[in-house]
C-alpha atoms as a PDB file:
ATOM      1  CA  UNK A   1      57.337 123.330 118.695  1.00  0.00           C
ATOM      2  CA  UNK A   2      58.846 120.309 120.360  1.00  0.00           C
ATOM      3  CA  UNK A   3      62.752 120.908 120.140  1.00  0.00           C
ATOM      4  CA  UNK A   4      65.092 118.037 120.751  1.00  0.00           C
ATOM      5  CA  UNK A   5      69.092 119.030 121.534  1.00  0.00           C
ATOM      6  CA  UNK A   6      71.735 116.760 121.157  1.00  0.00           C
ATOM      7  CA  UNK A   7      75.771 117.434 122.883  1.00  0.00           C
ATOM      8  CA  UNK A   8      74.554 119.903 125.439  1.00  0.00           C
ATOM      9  CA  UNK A   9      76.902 121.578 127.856  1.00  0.00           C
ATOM     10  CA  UNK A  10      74.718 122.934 130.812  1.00  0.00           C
ATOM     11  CA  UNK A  11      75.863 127.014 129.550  1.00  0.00           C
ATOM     12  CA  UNK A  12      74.069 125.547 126.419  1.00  0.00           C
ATOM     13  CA  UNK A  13      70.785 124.347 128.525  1.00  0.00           C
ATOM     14  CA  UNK A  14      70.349 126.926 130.622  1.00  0.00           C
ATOM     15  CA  UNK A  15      70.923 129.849 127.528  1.00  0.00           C
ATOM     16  CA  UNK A  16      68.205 127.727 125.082  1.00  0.00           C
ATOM     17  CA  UNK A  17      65.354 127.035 128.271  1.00  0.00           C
ATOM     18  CA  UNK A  18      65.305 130.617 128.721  1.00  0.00           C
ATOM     19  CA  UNK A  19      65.262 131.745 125.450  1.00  0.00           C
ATOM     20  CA  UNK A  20      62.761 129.342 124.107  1.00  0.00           C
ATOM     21  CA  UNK A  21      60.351 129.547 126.757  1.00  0.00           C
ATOM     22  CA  UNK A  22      56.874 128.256 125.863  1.00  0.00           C
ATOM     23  CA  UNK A  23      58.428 125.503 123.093  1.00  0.00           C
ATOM     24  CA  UNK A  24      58.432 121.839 124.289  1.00  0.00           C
ATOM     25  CA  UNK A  25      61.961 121.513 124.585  1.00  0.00           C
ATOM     26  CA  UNK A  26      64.407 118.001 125.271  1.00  0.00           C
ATOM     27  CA  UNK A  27      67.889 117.487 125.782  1.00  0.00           C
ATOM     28  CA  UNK A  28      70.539 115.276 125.326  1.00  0.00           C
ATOM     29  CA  UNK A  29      74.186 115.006 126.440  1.00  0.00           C
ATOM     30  CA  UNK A  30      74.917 111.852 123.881  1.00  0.00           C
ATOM     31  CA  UNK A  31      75.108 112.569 120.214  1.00  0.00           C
ATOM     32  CA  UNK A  32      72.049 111.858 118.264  1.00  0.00           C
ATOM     33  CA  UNK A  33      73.502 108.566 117.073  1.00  0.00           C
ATOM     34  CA  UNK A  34      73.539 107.374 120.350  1.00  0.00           C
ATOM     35  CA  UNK A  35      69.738 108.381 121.537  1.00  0.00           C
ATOM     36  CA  UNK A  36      66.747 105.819 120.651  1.00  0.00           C
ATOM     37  CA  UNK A  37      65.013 107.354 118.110  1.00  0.00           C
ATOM     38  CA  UNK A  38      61.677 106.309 120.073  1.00  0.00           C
ATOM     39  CA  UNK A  39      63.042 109.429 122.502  1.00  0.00           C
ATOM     40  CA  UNK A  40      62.785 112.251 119.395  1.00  0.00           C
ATOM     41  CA  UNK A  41      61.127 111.204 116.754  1.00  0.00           C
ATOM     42  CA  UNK A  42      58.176 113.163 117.506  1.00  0.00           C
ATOM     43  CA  UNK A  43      60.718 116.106 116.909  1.00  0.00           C
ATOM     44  CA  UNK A  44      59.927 119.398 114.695  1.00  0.00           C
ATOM     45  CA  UNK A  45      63.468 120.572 115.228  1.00  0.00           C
ATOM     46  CA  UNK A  46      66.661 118.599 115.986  1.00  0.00           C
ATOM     47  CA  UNK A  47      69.874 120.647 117.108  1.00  0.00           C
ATOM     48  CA  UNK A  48      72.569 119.004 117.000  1.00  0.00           C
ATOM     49  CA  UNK A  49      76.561 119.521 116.701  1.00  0.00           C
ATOM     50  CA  UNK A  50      79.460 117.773 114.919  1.00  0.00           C
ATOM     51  CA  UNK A  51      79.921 114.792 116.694  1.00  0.00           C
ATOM     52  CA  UNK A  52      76.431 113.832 116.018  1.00  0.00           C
ATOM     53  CA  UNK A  53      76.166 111.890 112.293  1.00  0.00           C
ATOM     54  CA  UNK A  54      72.649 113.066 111.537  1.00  0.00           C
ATOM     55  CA  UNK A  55      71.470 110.188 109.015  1.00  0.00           C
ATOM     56  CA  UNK A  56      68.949 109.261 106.373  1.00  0.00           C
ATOM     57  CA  UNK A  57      67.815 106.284 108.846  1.00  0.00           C
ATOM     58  CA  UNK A  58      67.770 108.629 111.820  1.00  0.00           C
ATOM     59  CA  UNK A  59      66.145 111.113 109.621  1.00  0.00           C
ATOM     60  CA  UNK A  60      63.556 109.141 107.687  1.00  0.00           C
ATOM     61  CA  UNK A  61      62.110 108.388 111.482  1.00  0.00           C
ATOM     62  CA  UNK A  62      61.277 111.656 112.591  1.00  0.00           C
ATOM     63  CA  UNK A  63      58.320 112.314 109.865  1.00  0.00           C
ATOM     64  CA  UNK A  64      57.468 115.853 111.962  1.00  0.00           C
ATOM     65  CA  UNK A  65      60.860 117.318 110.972  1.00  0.00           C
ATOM     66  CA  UNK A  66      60.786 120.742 109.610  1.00  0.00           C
ATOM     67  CA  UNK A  67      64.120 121.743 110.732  1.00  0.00           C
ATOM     68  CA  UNK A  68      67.759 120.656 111.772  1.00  0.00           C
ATOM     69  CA  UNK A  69      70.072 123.004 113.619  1.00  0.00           C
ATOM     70  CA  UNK A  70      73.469 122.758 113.317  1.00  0.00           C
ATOM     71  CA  UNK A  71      75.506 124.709 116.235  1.00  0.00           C
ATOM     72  CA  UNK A  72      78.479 124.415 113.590  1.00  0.00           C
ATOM     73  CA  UNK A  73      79.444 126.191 110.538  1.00  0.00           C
ATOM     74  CA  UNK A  74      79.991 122.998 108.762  1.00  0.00           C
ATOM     75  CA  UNK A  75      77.005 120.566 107.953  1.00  0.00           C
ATOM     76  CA  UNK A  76      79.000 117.609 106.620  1.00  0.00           C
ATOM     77  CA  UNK A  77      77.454 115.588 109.820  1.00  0.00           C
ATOM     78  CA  UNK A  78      73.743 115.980 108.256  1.00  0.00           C
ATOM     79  CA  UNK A  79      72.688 114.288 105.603  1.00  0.00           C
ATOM     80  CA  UNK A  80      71.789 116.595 102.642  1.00  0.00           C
ATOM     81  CA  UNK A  81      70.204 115.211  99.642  1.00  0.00           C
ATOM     82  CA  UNK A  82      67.621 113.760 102.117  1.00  0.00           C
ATOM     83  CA  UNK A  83      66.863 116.874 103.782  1.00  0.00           C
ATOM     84  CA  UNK A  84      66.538 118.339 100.261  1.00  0.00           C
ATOM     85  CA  UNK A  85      64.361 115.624  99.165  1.00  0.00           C
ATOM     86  CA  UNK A  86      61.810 115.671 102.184  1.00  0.00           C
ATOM     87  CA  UNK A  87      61.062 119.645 102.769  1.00  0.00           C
ATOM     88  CA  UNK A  88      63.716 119.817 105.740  1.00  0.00           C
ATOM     89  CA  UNK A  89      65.561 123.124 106.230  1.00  0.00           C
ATOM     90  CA  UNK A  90      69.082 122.896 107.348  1.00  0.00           C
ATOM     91  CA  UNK A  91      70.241 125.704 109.303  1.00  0.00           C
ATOM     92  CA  UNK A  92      74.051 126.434 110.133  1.00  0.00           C
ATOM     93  CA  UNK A  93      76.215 129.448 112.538  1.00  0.00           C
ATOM     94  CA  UNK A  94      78.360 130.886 109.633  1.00  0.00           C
ATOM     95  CA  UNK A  95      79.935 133.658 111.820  1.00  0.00           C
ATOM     96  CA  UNK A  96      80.328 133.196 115.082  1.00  0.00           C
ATOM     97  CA  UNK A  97      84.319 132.711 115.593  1.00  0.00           C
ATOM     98  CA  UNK A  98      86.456 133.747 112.862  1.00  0.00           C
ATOM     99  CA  UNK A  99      88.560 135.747 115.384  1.00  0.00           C
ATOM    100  CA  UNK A 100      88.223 132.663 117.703  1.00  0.00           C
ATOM    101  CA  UNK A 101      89.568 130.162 115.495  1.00  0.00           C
ATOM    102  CA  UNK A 102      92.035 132.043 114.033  1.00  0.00           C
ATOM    103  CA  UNK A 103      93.534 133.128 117.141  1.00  0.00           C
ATOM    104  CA  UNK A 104      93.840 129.251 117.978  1.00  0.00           C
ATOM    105  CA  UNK A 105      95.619 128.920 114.525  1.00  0.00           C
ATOM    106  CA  UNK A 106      98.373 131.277 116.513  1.00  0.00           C
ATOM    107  CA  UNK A 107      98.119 129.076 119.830  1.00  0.00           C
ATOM    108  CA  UNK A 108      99.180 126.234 117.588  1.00  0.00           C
ATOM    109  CA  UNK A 109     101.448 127.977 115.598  1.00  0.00           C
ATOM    110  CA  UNK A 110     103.452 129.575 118.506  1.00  0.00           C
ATOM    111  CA  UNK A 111     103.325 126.625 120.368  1.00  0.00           C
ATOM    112  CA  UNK A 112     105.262 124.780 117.315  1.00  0.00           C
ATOM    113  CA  UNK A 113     107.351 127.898 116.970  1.00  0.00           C
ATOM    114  CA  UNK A 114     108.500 128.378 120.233  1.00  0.00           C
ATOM    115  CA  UNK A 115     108.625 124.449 121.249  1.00  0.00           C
ATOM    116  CA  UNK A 116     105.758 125.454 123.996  1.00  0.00           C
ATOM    117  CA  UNK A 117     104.562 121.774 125.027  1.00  0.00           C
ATOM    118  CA  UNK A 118     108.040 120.349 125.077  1.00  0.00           C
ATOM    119  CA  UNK A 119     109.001 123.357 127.462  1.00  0.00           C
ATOM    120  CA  UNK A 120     106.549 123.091 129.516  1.00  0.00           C
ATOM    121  CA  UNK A 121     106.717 119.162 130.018  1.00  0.00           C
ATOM    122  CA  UNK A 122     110.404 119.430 130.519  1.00  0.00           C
ATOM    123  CA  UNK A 123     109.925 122.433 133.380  1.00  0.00           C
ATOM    124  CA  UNK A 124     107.164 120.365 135.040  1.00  0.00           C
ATOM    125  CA  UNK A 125     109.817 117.566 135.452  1.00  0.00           C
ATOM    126  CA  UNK A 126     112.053 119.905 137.006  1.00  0.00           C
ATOM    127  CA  UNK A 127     114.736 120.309 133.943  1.00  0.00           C
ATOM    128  CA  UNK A 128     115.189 123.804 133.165  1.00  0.00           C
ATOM    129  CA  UNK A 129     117.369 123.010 131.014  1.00  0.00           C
ATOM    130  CA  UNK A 130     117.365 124.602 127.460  1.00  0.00           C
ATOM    131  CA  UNK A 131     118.883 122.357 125.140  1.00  0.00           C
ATOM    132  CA  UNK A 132     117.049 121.000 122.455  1.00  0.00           C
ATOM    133  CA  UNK A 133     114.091 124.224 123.046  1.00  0.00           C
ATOM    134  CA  UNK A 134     115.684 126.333 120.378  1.00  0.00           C
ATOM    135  CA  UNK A 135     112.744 127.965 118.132  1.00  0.00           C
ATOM    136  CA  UNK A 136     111.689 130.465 115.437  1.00  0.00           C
ATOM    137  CA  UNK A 137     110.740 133.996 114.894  1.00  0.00           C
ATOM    138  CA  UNK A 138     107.389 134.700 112.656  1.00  0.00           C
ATOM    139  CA  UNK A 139     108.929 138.047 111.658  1.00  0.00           C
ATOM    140  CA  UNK A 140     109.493 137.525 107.705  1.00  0.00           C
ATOM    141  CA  UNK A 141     108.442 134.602 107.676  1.00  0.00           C
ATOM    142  CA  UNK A 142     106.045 133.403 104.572  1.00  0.00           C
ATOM    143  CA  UNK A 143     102.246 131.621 106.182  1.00  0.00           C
ATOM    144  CA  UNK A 144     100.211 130.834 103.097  1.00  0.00           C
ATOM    145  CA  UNK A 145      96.885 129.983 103.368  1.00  0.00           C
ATOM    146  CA  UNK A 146      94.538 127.276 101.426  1.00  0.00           C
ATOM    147  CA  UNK A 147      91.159 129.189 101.902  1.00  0.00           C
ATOM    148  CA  UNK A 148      90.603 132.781 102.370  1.00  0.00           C
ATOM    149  CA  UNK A 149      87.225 133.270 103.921  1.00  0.00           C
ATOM    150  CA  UNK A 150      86.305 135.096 106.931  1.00  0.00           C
ATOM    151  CA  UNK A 151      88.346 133.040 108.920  1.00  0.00           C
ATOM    152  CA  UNK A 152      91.681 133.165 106.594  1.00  0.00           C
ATOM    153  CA  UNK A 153      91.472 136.898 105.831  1.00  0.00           C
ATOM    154  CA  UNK A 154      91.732 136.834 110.195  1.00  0.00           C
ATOM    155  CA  UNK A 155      94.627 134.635 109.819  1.00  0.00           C
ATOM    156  CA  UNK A 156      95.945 137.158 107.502  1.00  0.00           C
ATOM    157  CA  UNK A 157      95.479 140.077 109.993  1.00  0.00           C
ATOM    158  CA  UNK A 158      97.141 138.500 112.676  1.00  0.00           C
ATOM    159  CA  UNK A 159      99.917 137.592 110.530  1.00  0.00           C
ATOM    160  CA  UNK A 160     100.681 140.890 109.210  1.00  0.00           C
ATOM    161  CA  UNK A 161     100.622 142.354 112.810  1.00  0.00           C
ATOM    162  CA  UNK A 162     103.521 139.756 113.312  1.00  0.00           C
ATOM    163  CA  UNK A 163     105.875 140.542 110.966  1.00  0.00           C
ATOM    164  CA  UNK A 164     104.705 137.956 108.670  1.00  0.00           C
ATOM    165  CA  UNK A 165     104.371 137.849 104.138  1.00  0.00           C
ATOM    166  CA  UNK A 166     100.994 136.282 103.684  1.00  0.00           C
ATOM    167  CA  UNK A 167     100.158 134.205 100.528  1.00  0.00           C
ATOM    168  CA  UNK A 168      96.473 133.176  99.684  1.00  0.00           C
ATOM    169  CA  UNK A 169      95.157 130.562  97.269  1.00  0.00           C
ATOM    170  CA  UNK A 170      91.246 130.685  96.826  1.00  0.00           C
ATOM    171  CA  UNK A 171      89.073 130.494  93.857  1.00  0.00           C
ATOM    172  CA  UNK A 172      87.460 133.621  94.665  1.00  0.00           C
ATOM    173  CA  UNK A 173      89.939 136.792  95.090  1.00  0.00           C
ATOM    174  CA  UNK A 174      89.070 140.165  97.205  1.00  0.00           C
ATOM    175  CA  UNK A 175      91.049 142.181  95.811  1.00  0.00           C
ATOM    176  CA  UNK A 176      89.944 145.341  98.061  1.00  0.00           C
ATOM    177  CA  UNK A 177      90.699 142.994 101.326  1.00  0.00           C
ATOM    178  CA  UNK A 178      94.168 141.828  99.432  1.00  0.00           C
ATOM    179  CA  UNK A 179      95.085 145.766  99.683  1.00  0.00           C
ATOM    180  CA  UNK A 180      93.769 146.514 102.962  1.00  0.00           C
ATOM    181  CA  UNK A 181      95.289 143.457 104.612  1.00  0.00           C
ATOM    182  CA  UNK A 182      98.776 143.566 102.173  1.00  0.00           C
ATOM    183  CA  UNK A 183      98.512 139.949 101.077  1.00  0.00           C
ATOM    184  CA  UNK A 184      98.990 138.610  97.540  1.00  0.00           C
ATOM    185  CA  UNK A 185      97.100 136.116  95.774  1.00  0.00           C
ATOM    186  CA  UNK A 186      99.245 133.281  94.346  1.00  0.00           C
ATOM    187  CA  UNK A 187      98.335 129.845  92.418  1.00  0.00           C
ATOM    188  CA  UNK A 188      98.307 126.773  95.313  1.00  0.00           C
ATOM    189  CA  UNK A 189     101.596 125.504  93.573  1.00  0.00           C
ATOM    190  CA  UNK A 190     103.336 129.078  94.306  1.00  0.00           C
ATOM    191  CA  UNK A 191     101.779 129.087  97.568  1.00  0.00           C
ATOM    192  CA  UNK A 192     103.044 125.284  98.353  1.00  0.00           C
ATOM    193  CA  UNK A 193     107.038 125.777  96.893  1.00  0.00           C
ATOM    194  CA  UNK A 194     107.022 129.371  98.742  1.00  0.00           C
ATOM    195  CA  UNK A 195     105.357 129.263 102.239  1.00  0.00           C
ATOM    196  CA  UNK A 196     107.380 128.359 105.617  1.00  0.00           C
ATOM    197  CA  UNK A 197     103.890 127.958 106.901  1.00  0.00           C
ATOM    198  CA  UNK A 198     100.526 126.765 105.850  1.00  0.00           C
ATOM    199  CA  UNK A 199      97.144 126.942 107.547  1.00  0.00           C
ATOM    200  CA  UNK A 200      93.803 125.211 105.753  1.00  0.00           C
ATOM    201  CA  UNK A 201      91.058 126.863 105.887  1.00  0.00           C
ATOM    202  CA  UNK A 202      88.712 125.604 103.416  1.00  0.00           C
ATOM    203  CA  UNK A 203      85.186 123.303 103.396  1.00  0.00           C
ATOM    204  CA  UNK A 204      85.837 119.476 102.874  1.00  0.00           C
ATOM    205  CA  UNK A 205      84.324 118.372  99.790  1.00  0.00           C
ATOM    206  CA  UNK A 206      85.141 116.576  96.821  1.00  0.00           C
ATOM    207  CA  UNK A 207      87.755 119.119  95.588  1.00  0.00           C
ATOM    208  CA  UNK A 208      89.395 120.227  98.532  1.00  0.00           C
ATOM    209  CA  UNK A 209      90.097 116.246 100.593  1.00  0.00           C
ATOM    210  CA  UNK A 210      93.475 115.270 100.976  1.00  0.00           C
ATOM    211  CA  UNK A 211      94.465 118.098  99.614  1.00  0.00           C
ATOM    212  CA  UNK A 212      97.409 117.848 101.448  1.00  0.00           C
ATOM    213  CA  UNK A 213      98.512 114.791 100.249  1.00  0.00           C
ATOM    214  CA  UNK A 214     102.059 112.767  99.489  1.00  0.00           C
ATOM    215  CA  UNK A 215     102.154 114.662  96.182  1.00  0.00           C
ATOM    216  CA  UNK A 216     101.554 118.333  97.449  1.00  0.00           C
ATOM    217  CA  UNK A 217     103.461 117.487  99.764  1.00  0.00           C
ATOM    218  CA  UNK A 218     106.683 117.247  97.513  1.00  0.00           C
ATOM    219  CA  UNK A 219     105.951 120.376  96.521  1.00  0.00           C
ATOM    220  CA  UNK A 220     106.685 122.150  99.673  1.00  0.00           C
ATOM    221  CA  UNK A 221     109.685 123.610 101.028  1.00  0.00           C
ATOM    222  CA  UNK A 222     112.113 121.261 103.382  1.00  0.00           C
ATOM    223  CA  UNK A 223     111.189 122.218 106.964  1.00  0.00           C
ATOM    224  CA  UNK A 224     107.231 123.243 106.313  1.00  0.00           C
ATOM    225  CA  UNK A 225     105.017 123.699 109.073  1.00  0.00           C
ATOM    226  CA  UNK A 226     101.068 122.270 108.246  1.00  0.00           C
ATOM    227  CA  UNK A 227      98.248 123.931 110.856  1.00  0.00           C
ATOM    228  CA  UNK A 228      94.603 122.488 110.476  1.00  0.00           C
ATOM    229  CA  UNK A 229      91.891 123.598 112.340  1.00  0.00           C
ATOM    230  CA  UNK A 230      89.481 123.087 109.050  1.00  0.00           C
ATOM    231  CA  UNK A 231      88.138 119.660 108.903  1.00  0.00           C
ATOM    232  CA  UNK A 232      90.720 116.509 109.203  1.00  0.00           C
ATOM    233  CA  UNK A 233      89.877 114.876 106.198  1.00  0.00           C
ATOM    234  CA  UNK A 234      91.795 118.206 104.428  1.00  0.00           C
ATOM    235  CA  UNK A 235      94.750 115.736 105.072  1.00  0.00           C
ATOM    236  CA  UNK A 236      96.428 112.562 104.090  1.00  0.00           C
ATOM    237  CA  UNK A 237      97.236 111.308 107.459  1.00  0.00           C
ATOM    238  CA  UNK A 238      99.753 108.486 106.371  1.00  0.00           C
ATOM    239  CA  UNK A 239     101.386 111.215 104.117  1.00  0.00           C
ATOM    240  CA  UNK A 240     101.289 113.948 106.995  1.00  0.00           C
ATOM    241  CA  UNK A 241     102.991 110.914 109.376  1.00  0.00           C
ATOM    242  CA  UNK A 242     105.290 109.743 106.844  1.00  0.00           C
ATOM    243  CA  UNK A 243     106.516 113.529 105.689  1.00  0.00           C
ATOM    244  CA  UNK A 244     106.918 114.557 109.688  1.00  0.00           C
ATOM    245  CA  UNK A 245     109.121 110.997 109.727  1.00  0.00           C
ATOM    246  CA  UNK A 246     111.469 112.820 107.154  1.00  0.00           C
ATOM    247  CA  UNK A 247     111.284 115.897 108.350  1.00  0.00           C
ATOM    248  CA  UNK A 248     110.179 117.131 105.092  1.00  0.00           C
ATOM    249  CA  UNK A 249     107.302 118.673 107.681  1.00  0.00           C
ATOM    250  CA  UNK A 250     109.050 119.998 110.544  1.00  0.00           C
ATOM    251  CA  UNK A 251     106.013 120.375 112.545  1.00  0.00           C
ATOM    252  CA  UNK A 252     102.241 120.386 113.004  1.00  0.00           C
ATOM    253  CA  UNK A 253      99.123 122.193 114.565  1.00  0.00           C
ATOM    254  CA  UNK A 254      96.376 120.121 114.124  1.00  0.00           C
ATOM    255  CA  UNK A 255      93.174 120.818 115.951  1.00  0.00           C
ATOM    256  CA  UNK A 256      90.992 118.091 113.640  1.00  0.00           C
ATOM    257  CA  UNK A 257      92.014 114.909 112.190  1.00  0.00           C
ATOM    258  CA  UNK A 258      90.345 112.331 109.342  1.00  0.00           C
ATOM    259  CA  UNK A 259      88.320 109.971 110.973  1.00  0.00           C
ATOM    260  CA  UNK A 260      88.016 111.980 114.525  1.00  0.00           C
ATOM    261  CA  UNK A 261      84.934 111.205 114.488  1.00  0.00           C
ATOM    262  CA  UNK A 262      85.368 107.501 115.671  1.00  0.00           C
ATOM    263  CA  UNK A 263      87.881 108.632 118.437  1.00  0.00           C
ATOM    264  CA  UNK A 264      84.233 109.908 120.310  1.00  0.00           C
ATOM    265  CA  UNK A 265      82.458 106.501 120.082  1.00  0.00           C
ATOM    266  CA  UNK A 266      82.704 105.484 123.616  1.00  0.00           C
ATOM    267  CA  UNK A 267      84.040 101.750 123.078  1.00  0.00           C
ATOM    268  CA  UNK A 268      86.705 102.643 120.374  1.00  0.00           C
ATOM    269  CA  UNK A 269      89.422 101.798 122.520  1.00  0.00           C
ATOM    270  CA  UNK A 270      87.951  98.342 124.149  1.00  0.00           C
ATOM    271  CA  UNK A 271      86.966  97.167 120.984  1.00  0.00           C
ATOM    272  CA  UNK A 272      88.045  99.051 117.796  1.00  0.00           C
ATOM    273  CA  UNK A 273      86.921  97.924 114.356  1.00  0.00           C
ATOM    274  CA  UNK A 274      90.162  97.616 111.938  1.00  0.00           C
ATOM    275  CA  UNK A 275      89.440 100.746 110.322  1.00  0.00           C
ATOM    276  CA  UNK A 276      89.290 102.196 114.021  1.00  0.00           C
ATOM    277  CA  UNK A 277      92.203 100.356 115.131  1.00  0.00           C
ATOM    278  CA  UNK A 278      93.988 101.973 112.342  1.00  0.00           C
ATOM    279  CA  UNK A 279      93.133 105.461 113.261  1.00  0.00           C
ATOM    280  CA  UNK A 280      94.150 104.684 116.710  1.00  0.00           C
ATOM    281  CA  UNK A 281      97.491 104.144 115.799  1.00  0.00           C
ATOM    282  CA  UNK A 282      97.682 106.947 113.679  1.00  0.00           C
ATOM    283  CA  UNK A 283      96.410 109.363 116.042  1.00  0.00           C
ATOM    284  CA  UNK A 284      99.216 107.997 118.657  1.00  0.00           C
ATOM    285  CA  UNK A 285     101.960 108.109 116.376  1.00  0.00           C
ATOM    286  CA  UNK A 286     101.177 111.902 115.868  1.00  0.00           C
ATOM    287  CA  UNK A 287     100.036 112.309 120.352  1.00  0.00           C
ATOM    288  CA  UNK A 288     103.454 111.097 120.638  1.00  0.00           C
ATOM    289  CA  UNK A 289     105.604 112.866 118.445  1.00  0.00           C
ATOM    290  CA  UNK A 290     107.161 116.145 120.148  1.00  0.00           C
ATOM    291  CA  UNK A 291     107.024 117.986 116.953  1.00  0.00           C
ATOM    292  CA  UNK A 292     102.885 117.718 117.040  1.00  0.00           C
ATOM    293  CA  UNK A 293     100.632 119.668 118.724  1.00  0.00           C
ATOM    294  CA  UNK A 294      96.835 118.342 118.867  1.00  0.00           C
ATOM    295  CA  UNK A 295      93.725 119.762 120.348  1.00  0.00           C
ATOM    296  CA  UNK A 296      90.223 118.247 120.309  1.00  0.00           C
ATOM    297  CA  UNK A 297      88.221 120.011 117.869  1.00  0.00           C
ATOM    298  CA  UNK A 298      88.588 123.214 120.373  1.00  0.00           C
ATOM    299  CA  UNK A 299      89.824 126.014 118.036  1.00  0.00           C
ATOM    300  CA  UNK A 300      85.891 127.295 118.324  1.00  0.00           C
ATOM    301  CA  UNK A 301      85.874 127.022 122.220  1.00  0.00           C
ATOM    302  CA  UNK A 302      85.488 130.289 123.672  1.00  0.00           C
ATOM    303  CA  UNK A 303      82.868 131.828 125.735  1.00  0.00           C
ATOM    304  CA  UNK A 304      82.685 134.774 123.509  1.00  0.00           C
ATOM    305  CA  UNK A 305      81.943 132.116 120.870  1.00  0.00           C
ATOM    306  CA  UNK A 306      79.965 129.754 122.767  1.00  0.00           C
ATOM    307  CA  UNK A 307      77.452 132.800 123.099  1.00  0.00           C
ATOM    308  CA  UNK A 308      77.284 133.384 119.575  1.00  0.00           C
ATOM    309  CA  UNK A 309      76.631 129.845 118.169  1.00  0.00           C
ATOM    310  CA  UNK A 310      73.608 130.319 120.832  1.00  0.00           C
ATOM    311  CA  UNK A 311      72.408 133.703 119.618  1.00  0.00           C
ATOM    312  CA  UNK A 312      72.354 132.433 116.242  1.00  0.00           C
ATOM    313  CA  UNK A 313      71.006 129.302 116.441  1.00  0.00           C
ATOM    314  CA  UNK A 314      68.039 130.442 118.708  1.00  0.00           C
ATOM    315  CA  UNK A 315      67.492 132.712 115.735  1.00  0.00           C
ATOM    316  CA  UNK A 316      67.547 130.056 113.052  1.00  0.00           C
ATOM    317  CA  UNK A 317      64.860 127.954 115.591  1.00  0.00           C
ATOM    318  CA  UNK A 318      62.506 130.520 115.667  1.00  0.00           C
ATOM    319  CA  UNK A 319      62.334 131.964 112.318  1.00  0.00           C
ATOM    320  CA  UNK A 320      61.252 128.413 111.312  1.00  0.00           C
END
């Protein structure tokens, strides 16, 4: 099979040439979008990750295709209904770092809680001074969560082990796992008027974008704290800017963003479309405010992970 990767670290390289041995394989550092077709379109499989915007012009020039592989849980990036149409099997990681990403929902959190960045800027500047560095405990306090799959009902462990009264709104209830784990189940307005913190951890789809928006919003208590390490579009960034502004929100973990996808194009800064230029300043108006913490899409980034996602989708190549 002639293989064609796309975003490859050299872990990732050197982990798929040895496993896939005998297959003719090619790989790319640039996202798919930015690769001449010419290059892969003589591809059987493309694996790609979720930077790379996998397209019904990209795809409709690959007339081999039997597969794409997605190193991601999410396969918003790939273009479905043509897949569907034209015989071509999508294939996704589903588990590979629900620990991993829920323990960065904590690195966030605690890093809001306990005003980490701010401390550590001011020591680095050679203030030790701690006025202003005054946090909070989790003990008692309520974290609701918007989604409770594999990765929420980790969120949920770790917050019980903290002290913490967990709330969960999802369409589908465990009942068993609400026991084991001693959540409760509540309706998303209970969950929004009740929770000190909430963490999103749902798909972005029709039902579920902006669901944090300038109305939900409202509904929350003064002083909420929003962590998103889901998908970026989950949010209403002008609403998310314009609550922190009021302190309505008094803080943020966000590890995605709407639109972060144009932040990776490599000439977004030296000459940004209007709708980039506007996500630009959106993304430096919440880079520069103290009560924000951002990461790059990392909340999956561990080696134990990184292993995983490989394992799996070497699995997913050669069962096609």
């Amino acid at each position: 099979m002639k293989i064609t990767f796309f975003e490859i670290t050299n872990l990732e390289k050197e982990r798929f040439e040895k496993e896939l041995q005998g297959h003719d394989v090619v790989f790319f550092e640039e996202k798919i979008q930015d690769v001449n077709t010419d290059k892969f379109s003589s591809s059987e499989v493309l694996c790609v990750f979720i930077h790379s915007r996998v397209s019904e012009d990209i795809l409709s020039k690959c007339p081999n295709l039997k597969l794409v592989a997605t190193r991601s849980t999410g396969v918003d990036h790939i273009d479905q209904k043509y897949c569907q149409n034209n015989n071509i099997q999508i294939k996704n990681v589903p588990l590979y770092g629900e620990n991993t990403v829920a323990e960065h929902v904590f690195a966030l959190m605690l890093s809001i809680s306990r005003r980490i960045e701010k401390s550590i800027n001011r020591t680095k500047s050679g203030n030790f001074s701690t006025n202003g560095l005054q946090g909070f405990d989790l003990k008692d306090k309520t974290i609701g969560l918007i989604g409770g799959g594999r990765i929420g009902m980790h969120v949920a462990r770790i917050a019980r082990s903290f002290g913490m009264h967990v709330r969960v709104y999802d369409i589908n209830k465990d009942d068993f796992m609400a026991e084991v784990l001693n959540f409760k189940y509540v309706s998303l307005d209970e969950l929004l008027a009740t929770s000190d913190i909430i963490s999103l951890h749902v798909p972005q789809n029709k039902y579920t974008e902006n669901i944090i928006s300038k109305e939900t919003i409202q509904k929350m208590k003064d002083g909420v704290v929003i962590i998103n390490t889901a998908r970026g579009g989950l949010i209403d960034t002008d609403a998310l800017i314009e609550a922190i502004d009021n302190k309505k929100i008094s803080g943020a973990g966000l590890d995605v963003i709407a639109g972060e996808e144009l932040l990776f194009e490599e000439n977004i800064f030296n000459s940004p479309t209007s709708s980039a230029a506007q996500l630009i300043s959106q993304s430096k108006r919440l880079v520069d405010n103290e009560n924000v913490v951002i990461t790059p899409h990392n909340a999956f980034n561990s080696i134990e992970a990184v292993n995983r996602i490989i394992d799996t989708t070497v699995e997913n190549i050669l069962n096609v």
